[in-house]
Protein backbone atom coordinates (compact mmCIF):
# COMPACT_ATOMS: atom_id res chain seq x y z
CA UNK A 1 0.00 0.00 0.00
CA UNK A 2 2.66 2.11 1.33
CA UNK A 3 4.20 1.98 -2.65
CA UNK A 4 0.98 2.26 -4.38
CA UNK A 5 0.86 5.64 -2.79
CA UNK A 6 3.97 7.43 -3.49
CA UNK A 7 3.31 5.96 -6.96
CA UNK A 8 0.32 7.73 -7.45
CA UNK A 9 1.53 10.99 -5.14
CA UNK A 10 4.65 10.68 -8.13
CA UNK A 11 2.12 10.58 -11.04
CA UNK A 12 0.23 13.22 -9.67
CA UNK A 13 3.45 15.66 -9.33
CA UNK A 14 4.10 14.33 -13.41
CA UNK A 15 0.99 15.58 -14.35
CA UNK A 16 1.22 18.60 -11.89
CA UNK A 17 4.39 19.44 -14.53
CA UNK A 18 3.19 22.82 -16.54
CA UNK A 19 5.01 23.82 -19.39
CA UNK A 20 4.95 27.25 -20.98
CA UNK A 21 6.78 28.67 -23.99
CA UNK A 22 7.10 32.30 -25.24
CA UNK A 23 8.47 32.82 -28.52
CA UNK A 24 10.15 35.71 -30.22
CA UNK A 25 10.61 36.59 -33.68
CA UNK A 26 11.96 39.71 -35.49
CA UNK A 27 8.75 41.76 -35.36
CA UNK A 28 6.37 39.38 -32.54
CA UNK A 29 7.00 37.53 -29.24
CA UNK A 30 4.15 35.18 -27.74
CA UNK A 31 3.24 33.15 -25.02
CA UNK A 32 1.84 29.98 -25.32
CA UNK A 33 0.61 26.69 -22.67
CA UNK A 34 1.45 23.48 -23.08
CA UNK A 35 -1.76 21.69 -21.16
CA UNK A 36 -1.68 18.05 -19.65
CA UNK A 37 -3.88 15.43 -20.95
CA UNK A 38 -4.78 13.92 -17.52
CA UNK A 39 -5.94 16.85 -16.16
CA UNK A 40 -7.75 15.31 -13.30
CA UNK A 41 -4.53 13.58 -12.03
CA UNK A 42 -3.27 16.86 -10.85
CA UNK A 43 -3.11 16.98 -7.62
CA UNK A 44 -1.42 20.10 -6.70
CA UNK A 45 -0.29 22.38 -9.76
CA UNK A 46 -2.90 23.32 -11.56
CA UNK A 47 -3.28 24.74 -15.27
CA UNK A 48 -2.25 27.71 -15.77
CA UNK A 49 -1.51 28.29 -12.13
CA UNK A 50 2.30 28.61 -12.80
CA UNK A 51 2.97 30.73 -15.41
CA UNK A 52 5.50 33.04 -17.55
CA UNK A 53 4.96 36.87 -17.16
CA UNK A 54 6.70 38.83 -19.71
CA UNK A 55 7.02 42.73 -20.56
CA UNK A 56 7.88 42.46 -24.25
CA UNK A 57 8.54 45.81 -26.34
CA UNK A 58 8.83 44.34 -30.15
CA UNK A 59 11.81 45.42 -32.14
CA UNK A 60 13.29 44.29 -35.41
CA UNK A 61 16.24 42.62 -35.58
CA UNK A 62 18.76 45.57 -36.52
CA UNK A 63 22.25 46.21 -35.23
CA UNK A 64 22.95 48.27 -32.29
CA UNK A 65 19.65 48.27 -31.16
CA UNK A 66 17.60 45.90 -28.14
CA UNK A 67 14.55 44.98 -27.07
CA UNK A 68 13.04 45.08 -23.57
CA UNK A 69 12.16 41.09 -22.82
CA UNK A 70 11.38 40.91 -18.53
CA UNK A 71 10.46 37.58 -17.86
CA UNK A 72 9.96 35.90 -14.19
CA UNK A 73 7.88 33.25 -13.29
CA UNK A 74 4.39 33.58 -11.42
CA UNK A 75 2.71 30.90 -8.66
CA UNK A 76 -1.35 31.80 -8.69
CA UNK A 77 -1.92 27.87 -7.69
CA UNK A 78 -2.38 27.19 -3.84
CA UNK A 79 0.55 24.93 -3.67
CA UNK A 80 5.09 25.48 -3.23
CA UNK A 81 6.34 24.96 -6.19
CA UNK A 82 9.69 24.17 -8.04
CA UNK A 83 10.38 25.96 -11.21
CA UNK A 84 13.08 26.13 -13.71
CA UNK A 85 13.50 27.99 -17.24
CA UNK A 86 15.61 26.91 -20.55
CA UNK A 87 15.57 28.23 -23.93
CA UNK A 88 14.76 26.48 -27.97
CA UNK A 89 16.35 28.84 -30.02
CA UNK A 90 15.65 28.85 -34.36
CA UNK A 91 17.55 31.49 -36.10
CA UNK A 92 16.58 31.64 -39.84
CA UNK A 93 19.66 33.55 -41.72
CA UNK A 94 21.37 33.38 -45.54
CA UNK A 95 22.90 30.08 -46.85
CA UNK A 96 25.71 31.81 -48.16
CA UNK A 97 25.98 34.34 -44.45
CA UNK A 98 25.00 37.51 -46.75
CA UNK A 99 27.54 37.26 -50.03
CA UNK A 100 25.42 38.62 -53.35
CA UNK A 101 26.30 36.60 -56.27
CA UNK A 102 25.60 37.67 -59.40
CA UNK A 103 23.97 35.77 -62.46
CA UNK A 104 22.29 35.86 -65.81
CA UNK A 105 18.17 35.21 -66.39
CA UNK A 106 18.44 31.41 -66.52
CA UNK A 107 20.73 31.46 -62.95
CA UNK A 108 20.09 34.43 -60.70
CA UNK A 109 16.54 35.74 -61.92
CA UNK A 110 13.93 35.45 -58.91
CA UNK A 111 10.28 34.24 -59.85
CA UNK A 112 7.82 35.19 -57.15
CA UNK A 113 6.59 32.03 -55.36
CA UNK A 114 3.71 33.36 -52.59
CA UNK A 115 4.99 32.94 -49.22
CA UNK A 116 8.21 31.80 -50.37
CA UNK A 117 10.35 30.43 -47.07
CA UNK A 118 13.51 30.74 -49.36
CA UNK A 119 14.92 27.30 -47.96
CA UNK A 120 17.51 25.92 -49.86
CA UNK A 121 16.92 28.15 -53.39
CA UNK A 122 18.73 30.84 -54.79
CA UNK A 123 16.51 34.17 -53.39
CA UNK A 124 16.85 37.89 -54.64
CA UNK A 125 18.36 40.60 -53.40
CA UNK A 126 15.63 43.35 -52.81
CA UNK A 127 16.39 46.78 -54.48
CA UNK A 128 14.31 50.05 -53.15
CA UNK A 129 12.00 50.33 -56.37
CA UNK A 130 9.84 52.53 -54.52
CA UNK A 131 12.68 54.36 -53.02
CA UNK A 132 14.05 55.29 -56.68
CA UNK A 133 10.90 56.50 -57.67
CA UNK A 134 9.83 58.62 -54.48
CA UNK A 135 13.89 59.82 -55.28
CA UNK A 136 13.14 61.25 -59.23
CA UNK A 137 13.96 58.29 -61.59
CA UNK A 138 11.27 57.55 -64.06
CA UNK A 139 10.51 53.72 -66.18
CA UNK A 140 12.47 54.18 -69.53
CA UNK A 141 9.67 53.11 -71.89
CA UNK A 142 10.57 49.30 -73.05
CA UNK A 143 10.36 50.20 -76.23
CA UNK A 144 13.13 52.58 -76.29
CA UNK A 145 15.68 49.74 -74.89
CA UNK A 146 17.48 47.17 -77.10
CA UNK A 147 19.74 44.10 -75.62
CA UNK A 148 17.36 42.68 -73.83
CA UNK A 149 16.29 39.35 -74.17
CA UNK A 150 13.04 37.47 -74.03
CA UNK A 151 14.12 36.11 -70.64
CA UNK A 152 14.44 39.14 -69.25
CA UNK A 153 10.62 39.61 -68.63
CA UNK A 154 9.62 42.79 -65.73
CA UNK A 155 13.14 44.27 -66.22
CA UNK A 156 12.96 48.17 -65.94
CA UNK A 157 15.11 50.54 -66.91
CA UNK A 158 15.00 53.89 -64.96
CA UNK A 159 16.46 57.53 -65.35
CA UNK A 160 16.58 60.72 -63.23
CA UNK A 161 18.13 63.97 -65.14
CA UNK A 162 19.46 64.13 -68.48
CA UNK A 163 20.96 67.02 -70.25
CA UNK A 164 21.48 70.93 -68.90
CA UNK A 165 22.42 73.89 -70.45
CA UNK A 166 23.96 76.51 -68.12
CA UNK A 167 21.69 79.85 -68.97
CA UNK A 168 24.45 82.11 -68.90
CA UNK A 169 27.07 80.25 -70.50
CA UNK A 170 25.18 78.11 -72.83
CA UNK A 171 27.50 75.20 -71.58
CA UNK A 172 25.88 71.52 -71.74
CA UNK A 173 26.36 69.05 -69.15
CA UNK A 174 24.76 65.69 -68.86
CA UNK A 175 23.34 64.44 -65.04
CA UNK A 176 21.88 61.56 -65.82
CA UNK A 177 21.66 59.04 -63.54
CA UNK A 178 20.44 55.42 -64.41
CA UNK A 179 19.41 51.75 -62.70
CA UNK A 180 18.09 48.77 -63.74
CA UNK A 181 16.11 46.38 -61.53
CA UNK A 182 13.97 43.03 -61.48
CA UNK A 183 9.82 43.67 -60.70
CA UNK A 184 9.43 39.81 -59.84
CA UNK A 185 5.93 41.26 -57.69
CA UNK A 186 3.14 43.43 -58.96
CA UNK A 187 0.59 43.63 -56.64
CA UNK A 188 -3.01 43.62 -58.29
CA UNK A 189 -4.20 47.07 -57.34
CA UNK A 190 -1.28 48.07 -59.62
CA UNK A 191 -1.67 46.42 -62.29
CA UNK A 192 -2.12 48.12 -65.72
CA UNK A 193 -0.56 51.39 -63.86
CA UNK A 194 2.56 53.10 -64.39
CA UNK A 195 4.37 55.00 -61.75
CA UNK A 196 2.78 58.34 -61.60
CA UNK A 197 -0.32 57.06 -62.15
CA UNK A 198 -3.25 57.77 -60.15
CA UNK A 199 -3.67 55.32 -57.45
CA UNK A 200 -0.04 53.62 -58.57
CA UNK A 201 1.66 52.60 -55.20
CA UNK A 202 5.08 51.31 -56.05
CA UNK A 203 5.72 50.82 -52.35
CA UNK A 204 3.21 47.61 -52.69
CA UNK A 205 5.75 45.94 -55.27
CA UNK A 206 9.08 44.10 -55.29
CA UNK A 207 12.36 44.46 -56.91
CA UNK A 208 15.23 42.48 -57.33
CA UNK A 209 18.54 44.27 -57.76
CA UNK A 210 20.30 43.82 -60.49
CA UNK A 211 23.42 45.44 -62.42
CA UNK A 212 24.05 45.94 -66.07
CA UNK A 213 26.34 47.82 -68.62
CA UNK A 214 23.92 51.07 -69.68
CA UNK A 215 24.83 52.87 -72.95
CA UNK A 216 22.45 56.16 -73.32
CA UNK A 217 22.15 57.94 -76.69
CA UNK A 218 20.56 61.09 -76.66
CA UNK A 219 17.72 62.19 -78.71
CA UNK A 220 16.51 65.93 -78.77
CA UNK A 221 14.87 65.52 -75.48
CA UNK A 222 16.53 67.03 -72.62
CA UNK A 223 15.15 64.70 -70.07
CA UNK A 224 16.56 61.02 -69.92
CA UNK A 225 13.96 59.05 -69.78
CA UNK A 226 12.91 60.05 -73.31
CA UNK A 227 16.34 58.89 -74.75
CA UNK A 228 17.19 55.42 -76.47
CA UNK A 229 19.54 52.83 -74.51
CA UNK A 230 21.74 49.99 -75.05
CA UNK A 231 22.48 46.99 -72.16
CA UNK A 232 24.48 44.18 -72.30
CA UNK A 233 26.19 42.41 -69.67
CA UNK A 234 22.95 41.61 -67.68
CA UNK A 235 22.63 40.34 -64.60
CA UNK A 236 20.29 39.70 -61.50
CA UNK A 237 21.68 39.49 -57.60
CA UNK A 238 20.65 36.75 -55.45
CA UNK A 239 21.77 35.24 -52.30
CA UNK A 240 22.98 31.66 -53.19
CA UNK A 241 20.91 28.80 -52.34
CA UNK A 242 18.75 31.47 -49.94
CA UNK A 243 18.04 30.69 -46.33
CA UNK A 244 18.69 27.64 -43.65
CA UNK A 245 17.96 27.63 -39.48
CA UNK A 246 19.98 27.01 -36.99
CA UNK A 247 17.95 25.60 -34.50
CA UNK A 248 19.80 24.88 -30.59
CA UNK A 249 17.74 23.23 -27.57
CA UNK A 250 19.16 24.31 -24.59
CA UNK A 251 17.27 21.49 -22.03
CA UNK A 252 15.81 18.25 -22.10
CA UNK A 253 12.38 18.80 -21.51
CA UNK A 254 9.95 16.67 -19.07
CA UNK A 255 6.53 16.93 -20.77
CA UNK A 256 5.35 16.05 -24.03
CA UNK A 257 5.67 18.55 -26.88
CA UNK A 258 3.24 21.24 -28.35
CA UNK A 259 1.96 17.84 -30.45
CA UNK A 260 2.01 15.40 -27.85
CA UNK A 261 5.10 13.50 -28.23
CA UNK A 262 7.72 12.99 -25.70
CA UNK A 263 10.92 13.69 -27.06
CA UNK A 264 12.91 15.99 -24.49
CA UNK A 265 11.11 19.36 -26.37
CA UNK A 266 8.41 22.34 -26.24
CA UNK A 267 7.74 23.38 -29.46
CA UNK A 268 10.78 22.40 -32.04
CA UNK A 269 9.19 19.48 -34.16
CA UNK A 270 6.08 21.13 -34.18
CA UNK A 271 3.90 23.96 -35.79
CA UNK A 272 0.98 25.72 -35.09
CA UNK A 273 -0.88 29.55 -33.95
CA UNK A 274 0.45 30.71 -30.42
CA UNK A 275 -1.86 33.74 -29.60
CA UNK A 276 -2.51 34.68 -33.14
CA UNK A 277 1.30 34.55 -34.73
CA UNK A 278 1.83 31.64 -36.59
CA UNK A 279 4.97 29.45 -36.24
CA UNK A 280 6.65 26.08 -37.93
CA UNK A 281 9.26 24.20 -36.66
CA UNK A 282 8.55 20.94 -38.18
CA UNK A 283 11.22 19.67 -40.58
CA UNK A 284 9.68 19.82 -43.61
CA UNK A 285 10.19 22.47 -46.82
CA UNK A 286 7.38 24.71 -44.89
CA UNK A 287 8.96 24.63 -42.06
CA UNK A 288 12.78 24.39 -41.32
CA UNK A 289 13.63 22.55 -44.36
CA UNK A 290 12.95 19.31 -45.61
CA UNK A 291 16.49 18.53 -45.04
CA UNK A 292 16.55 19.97 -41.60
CA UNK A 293 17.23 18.01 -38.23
CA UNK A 294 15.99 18.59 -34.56
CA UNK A 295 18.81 18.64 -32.17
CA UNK A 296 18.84 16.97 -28.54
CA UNK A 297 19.66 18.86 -25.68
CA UNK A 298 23.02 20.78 -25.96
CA UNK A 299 23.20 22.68 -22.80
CA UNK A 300 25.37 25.66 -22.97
CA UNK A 301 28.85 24.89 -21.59
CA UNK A 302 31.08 28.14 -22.72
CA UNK A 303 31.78 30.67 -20.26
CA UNK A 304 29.84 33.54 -22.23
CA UNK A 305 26.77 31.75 -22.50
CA UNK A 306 26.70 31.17 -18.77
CA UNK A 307 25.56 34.12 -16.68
CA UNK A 308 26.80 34.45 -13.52
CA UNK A 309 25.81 36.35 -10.38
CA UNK A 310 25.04 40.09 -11.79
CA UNK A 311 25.34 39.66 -14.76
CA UNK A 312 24.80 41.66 -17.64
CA UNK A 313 24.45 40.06 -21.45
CA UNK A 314 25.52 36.72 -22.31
CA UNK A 315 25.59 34.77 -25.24
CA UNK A 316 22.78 32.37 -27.16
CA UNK A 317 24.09 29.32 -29.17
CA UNK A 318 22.15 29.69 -33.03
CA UNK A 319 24.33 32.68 -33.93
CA UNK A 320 27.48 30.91 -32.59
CA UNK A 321 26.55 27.49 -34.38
CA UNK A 322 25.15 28.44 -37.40
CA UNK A 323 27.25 32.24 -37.97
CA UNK A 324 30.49 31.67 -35.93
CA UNK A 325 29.10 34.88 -34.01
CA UNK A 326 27.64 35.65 -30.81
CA UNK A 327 25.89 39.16 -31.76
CA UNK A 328 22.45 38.19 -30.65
CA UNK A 329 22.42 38.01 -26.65
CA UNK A 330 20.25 38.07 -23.73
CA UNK A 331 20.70 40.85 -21.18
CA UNK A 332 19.69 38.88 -17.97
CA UNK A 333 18.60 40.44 -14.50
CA UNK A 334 20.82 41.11 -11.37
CA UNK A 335 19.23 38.06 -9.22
CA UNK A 336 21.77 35.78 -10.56
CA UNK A 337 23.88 33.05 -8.93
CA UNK A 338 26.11 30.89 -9.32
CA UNK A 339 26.75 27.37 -8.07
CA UNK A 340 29.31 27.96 -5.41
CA UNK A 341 27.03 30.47 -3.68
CA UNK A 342 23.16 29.37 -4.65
CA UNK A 343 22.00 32.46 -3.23
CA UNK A 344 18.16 32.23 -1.96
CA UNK A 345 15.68 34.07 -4.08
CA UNK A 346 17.96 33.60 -7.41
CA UNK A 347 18.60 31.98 -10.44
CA UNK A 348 21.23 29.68 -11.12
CA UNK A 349 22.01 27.84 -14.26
CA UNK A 350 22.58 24.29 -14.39
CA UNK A 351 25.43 23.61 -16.63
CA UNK A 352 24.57 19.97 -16.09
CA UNK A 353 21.48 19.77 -17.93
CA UNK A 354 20.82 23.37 -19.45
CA UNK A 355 17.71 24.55 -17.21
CA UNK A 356 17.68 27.83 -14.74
CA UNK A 357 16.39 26.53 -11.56
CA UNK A 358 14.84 29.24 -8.86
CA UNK A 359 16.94 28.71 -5.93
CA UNK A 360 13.33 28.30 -3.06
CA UNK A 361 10.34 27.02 -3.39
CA UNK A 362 7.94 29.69 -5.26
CA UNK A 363 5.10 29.80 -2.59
CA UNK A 364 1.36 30.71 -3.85
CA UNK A 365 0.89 34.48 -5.13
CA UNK A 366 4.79 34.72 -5.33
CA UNK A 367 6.92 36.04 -8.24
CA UNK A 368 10.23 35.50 -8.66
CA UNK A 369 12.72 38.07 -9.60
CA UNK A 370 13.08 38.52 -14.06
CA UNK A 371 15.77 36.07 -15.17
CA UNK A 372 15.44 37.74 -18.51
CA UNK A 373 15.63 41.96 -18.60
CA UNK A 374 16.40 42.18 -22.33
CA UNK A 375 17.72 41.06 -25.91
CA UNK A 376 20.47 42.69 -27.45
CA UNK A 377 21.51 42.76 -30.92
CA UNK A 378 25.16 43.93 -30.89
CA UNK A 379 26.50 46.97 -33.19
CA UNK A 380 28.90 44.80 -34.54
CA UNK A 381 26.46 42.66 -36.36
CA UNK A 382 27.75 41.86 -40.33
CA UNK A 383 26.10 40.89 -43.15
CA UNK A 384 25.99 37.45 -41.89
CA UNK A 385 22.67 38.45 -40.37
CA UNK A 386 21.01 40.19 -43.80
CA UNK A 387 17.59 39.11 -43.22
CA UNK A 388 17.64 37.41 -40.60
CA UNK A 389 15.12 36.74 -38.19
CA UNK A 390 15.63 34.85 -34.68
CA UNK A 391 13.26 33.48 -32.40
CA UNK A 392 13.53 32.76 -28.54
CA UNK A 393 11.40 30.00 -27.16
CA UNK A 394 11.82 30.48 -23.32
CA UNK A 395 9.99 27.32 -21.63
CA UNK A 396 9.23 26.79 -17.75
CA UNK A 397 8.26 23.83 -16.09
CA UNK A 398 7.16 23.58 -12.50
CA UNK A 399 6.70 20.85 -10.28
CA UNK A 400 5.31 19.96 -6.50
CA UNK A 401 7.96 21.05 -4.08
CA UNK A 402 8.92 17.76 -2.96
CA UNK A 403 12.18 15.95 -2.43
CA UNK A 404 10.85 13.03 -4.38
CA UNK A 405 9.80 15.21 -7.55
CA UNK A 406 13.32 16.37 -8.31
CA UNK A 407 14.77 13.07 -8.62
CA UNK A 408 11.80 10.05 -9.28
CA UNK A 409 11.27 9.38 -13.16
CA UNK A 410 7.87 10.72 -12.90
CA UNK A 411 8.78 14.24 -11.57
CA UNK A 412 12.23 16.10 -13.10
CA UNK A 413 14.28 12.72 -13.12
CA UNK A 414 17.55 15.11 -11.83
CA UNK A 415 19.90 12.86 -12.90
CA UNK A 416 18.49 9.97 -14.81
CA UNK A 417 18.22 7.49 -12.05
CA UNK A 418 21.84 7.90 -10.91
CA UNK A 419 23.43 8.98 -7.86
CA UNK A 420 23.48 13.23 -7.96
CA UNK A 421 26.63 14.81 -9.06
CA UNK A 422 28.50 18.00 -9.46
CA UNK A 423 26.13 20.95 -10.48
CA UNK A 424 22.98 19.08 -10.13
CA UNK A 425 23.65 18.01 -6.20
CA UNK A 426 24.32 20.75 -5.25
CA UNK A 427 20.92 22.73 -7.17
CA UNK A 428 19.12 19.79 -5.73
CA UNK A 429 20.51 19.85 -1.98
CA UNK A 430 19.73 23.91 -2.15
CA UNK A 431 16.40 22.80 -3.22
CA UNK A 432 15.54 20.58 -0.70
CA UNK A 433 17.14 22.36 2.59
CA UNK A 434 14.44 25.35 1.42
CA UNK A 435 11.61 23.11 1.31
């Protein structure tokens, strides 16, 4: 009898286990729950009862800039709880870490595939059509340009200036000024239209850049764009074979993922809305690539991805892996420890197995101090991270505040069913003398 009970006081504390995940992309973050099945098993934790709390102030992903990102942990449930926080991390970034290549219409010419993910495929450099045209140049009418071929379909040549005659010298000087770019996407309220048009918004189309030798020969027009022109030597800009993701898991989770499956993670593997942003980390050619694998927990062992009492910014993995840079990096809050102190009322990390653990039991109605203050994207940034776009998943699980949840298989499993060592004893003894 005496087993049969801490049996089902162990499953109880398993299914007590809440899981949430908040993810961050260039523009969005999000919070999402990961919900038990058995919800009627849990005896202590309820849903939603432990959760993330965030202050999240979007900003793109630009260099020399950061975004506020305060996260702590909140206990609304009735009942002491554990917790402990560890990161998924998928940054998205060029194949070829931001080179331009440069190729003729049968190589390097984009064609417009709606909601393109770029994985794996040559993928255009964008030029600032609308930009040239809010700036003075003007479509050269296709009719006055020769050397184009029948590949080279929604090329346009433009021109700004022309030829001037100084009124009191009756000198002539030419300021014309010429590109050449790619419209691989018209949208359909500008169709027909022409810039200058009413109701033309150029701003609503895309351009690939593109470079070419431009011969002008002047006619008796004094503006450019009414003169004939010659090109040769055509060619379009892409980033070679486009984009890939990095992808780093941090922790070995407890509870199944966002699908259901038990495989030691939160959300990589899977796809799906989190509070109205859409997300896919399966690995397929929608998602991270058909050729793309999941990785098993890697917990950050380098002393700059390890923060340390007070602390300031440290560094993620994805950049480091996939870029051989550490640009993108998480400011984290002064209620930091460290292992040979495990301070009360902190956060240490546990270089062991990857997770943050909170250093006391988090009582009902408490919050604990932020881990996370803010993400910082470094000045220093190259074009290894043109387009890129990185997303944070910061998971938490909680569990009953009981010696026997740290360690039974049911509950955190701290050390896999072997005797506690190193890191982990001593989280776990700091755990359990603040019970």
């Amino acid at each position: 009898m005496k087993k049969n009970s801490k049996k089902k006081k162990l499953m109880a504390a398993a299914a007590a286990l809440a899981l949430i995940a908040a993810i961050s992309g260039t523009f969005a973050w999000i919070t999402a729950q990961d919900q038990r099945i058995n919800r009627a098993e849990s005896a202590a934790v309820n849903d939603d009862s432990v959760v993330l709390k965030e202050q999240w102030e979007p900003s793109p992903l630009i260099a020399g800039t950061e975004a506020k990102k305060e996260v702590s942990v909140s206990n609304t449930g009735n009942a002491n709880v554990f917790v402990r926080i560890s990161y998924e991390e998928v940054l998205k970034h060029l194949t070829d870490l931001g080179n331009v290549s440069y190729g003729n219409a049968a190589t390097g010419k984009y064609t417009n595939v709606a909601g393109d993910t770029g994985l794996g495929k040559n993928m255009p450099v964008n030029a600032p059509g609308s930009g040239y045209y809010s700036d003075g140049y003007a479509v050269v009418p296709a009719g006055q340009v020769t050397g184009l071929t029948a590949a080279d379909t929604n090329v346009k040549l433009l021109a700004k200036g022309g030829r001037v005659t100084n009124p009191l010298t009756g000198v002539i000087t030419t300021n014309l000024e010429t590109k050449i770019v790619h419209e691989y996407y018209t949208d359909p309220s500008n169709t027909g239209l022409n810039p200058g048009d009413a109701g033309y918004d150029a701003s609503k189309n895309k351009y690939q850049l593109m470079q070419a030798t431009i011969d002008p020969a002047e006619t008796a027009s004094d503006n450019g764009v009414d003169w004939n022109y010659t090109v040769s030597v055509v060619e379009y800009a892409y980033y070679a074979d486009g984009y890939k993701h990095t992808v780093a898991n941090w922790a070995h989770s407890t509870l199944p993922d966002a699908a259901g499956a038990s495989n030691g993670r939160a959300l990589l593997g899977t796809n799906g809305s989190r509070y109205g942003v859409e997300y896919n980390y399966t690995t397929t050619a929608n998602g991270l690539g058909a050729s793309a694998t999941i990785p098993g927990a890697t917990p950050a062992t380098t002393a700059d991805q390890k923060p340390v009492a007070n602390s300031t910014k440290y560094g993620l993995q994805a950049d480091t892996n996939g870029l051989t840079k550490s640009e993108i990096r998480v400011g984290y809050g002064t209620a930091m420890t460290n292992v040979a102190t495990l301070a009360d009322n902190s956060w240490v990390y546990n270089a062991d197995d990857g997770w943050f653990y909170y250093t006391v039991p988090l009582k009902s109605g408490e919050t604990t101090p932020d881990l996370l203050k803010k993400l910082v994207f470094e000045s220093t940034m190259g074009v290894e991270y043109t387009n890129a776009s990185f997303d944070l998943v910061v998971k938490m699980e909680a569990v009953q505040a009981t010696e026997e949840a740290l360690t039974d298989s049911a509950g955190w499993n701290l050390g896999d069913g072997s005797a506690l060592t190193g890191d982990t004893l001593a989280i776990h003894d700091a755990l359990v003398a603040n019970i």
